[in-house]
Protein backbone atom coordinates (compact mmCIF):
# COMPACT_ATOMS: atom_id res chain seq x y z
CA UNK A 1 9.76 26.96 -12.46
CA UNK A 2 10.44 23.03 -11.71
CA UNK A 3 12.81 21.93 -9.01
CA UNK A 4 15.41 19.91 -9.67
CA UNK A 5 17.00 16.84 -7.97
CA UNK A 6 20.06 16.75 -6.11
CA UNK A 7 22.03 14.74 -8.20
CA UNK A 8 22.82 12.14 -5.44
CA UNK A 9 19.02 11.75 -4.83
CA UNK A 10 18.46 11.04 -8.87
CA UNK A 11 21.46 8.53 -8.22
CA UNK A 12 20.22 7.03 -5.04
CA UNK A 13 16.71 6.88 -6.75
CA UNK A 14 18.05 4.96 -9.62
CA UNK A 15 20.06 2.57 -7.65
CA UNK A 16 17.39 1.28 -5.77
CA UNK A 17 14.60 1.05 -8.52
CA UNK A 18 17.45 -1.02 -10.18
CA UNK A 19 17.49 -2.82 -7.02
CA UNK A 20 13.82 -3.56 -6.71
CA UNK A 21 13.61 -4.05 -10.53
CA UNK A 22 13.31 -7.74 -10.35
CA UNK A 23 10.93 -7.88 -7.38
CA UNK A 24 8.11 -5.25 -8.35
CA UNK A 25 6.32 -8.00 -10.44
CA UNK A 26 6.04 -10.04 -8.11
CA UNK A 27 5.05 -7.98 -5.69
CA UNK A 28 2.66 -6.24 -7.62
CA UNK A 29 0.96 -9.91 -8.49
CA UNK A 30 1.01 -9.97 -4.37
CA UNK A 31 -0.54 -6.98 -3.66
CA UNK A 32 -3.25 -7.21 -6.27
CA UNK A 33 -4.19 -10.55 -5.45
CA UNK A 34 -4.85 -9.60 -1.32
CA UNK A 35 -6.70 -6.41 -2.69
CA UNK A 36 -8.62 -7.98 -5.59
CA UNK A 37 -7.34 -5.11 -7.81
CA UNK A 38 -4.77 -4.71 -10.20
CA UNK A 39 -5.08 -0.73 -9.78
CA UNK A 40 -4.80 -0.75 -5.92
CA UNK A 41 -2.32 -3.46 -5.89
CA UNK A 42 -0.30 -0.64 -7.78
CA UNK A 43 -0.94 1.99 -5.54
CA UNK A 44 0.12 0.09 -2.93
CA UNK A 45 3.42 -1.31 -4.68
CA UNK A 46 4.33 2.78 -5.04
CA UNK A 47 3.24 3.51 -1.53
CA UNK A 48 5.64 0.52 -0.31
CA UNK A 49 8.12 1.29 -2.71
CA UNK A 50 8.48 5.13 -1.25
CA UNK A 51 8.33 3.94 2.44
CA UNK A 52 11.08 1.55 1.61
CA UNK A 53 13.12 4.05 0.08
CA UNK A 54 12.76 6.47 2.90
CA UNK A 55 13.80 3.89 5.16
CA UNK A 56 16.66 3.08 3.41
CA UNK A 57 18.06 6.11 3.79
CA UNK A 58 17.66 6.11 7.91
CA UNK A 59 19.12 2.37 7.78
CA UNK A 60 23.14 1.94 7.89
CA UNK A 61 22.95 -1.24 5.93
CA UNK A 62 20.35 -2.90 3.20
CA UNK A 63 18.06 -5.99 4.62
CA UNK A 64 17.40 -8.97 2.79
CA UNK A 65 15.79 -6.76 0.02
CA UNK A 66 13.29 -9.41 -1.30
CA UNK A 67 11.34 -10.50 2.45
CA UNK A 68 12.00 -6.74 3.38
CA UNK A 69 9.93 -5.48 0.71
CA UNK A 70 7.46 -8.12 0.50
CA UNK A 71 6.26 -7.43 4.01
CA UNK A 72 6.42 -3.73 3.88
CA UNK A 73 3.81 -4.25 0.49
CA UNK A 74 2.28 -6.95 3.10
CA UNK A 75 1.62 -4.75 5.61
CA UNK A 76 0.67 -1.55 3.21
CA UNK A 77 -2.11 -3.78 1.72
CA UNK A 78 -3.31 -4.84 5.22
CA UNK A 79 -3.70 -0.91 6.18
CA UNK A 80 -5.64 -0.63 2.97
CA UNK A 81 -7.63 -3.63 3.51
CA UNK A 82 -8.70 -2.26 6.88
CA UNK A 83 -9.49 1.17 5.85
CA UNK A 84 -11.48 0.34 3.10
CA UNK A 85 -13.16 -2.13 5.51
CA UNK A 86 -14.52 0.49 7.89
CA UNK A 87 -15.70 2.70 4.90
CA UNK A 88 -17.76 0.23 3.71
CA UNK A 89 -19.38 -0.52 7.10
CA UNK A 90 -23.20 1.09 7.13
CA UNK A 91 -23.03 3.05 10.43
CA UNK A 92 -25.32 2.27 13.55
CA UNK A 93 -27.81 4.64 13.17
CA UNK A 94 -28.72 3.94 9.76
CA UNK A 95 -29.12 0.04 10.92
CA UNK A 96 -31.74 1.26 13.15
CA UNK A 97 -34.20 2.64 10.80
CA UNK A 98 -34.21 -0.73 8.80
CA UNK A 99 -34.82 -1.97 12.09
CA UNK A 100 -37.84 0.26 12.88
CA UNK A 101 -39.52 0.12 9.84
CA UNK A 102 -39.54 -4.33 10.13
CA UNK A 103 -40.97 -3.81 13.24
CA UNK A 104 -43.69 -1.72 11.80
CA UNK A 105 -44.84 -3.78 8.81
CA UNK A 106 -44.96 -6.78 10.80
């Protein structure tokens, strides 16, 4: 059994990818440049993409759609940046082995 869409959400969908249309290559080109990947630059274009749509809908009028988007992707990229930062960290404790063993053979 699928669900289907309200037909106002389908509408409201398609009016603002035909919106964002002209933008999304650019801001894909953004996005994969501060990440170094094409692939996560997408993900993060679609995870921007979906907040901006949600907040669209809470908002009584549109923004500037262009600097709106570009700093929502801007700050979605950031997040990623970070979290990928701290998961590539080595934690403490393993530091201190390294530590114990130079000690050792010198």
């Amino acid at each position: 059994m699928t669900a289907q869409t309200p037909p106002s959400l389908a509408q409201a969908r398609e009016q603002f990818l035909s919106l964002v249309d002209s933008v999304r290559p650019e801001l894909h080109r953004y996005c994969a440049r501060l990440t170094g990947s094409v692939i996560e630059g997408e993900d993060i274009v679609q995870d921007a993409l979906a907040k901006a749509f949600y907040a669209l809908s809470l908002t009584p009028e549109v923004p500037a759609l262009r600097p709106w988007l570009f700093r929502i992707a801007h700050n979605a990229a950031m997040d990623f940046l970070k979290s990928h930062a701290r998961a590539r960290t080595e934690p403490t404790w393993a530091s201190n082995g390294i530590a114990r063993s130079c000690r050792t053979a010198a």
